[in-house]
C-alpha atoms as a PDB file:
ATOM      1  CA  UNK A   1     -26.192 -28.458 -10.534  1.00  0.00           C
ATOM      2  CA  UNK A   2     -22.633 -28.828  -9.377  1.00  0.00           C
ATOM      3  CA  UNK A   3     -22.887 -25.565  -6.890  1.00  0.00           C
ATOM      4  CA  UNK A   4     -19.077 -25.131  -5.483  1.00  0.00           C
ATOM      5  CA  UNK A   5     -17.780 -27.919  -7.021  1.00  0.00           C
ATOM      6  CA  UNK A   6     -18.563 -26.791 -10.101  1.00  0.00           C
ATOM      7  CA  UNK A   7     -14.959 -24.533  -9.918  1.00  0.00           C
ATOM      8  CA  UNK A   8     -13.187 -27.637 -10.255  1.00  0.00           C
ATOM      9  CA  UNK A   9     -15.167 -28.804 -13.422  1.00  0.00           C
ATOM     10  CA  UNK A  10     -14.650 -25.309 -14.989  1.00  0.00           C
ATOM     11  CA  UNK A  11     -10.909 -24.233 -13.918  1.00  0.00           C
ATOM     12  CA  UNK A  12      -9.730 -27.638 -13.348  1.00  0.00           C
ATOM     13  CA  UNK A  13      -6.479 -28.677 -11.139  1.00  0.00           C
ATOM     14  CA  UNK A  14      -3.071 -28.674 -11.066  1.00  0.00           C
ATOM     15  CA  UNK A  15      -1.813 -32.223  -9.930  1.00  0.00           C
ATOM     16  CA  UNK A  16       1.143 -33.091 -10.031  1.00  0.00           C
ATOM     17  CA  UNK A  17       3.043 -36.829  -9.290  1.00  0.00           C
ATOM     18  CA  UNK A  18       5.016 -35.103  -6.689  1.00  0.00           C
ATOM     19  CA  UNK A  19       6.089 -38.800  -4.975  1.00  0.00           C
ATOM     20  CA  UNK A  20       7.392 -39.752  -8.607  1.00  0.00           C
ATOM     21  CA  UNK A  21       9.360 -36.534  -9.119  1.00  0.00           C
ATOM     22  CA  UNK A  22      10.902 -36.430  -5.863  1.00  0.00           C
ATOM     23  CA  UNK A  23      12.760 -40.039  -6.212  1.00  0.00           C
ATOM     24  CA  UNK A  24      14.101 -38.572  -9.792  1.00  0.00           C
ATOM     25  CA  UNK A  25      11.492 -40.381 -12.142  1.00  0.00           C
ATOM     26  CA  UNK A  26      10.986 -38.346 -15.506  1.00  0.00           C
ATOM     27  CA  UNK A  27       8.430 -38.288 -17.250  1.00  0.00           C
ATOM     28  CA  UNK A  28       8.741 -39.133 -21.382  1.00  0.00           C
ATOM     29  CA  UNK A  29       6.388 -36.008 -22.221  1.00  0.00           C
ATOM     30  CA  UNK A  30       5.898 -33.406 -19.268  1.00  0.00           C
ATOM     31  CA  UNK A  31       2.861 -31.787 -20.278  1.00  0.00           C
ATOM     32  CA  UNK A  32      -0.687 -33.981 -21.946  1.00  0.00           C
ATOM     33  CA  UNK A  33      -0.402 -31.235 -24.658  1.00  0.00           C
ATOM     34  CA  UNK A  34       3.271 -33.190 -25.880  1.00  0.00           C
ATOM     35  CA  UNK A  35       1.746 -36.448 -24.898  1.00  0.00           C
ATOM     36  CA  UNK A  36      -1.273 -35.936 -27.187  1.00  0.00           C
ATOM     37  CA  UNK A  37       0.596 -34.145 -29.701  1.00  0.00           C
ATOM     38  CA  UNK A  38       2.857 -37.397 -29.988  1.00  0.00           C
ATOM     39  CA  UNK A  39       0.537 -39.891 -30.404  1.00  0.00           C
ATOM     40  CA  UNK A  40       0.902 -42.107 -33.599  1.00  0.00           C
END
């Protein structure tokens, strides 16, 4: 249904905020695995 986009629906990205990391900003969890694992 997808045909070659379909590879990004199945393996997904890597993204990263690379603008935000290069002037120094950190992030409070660096992964969504700690982010979700944190939520209260």
């Amino acid at each position: 249904m997808f045909g070659e986009m379909s590879t990004l629906l199945i393996d997904g990205q890597k993204v990263l905020p690379q603008a935000l990391l290069d002037t120094g900003y950190s992030f409070k969890h660096s992964t969504l695995q700690q982010a979700l694992e944190n939520q209260k």
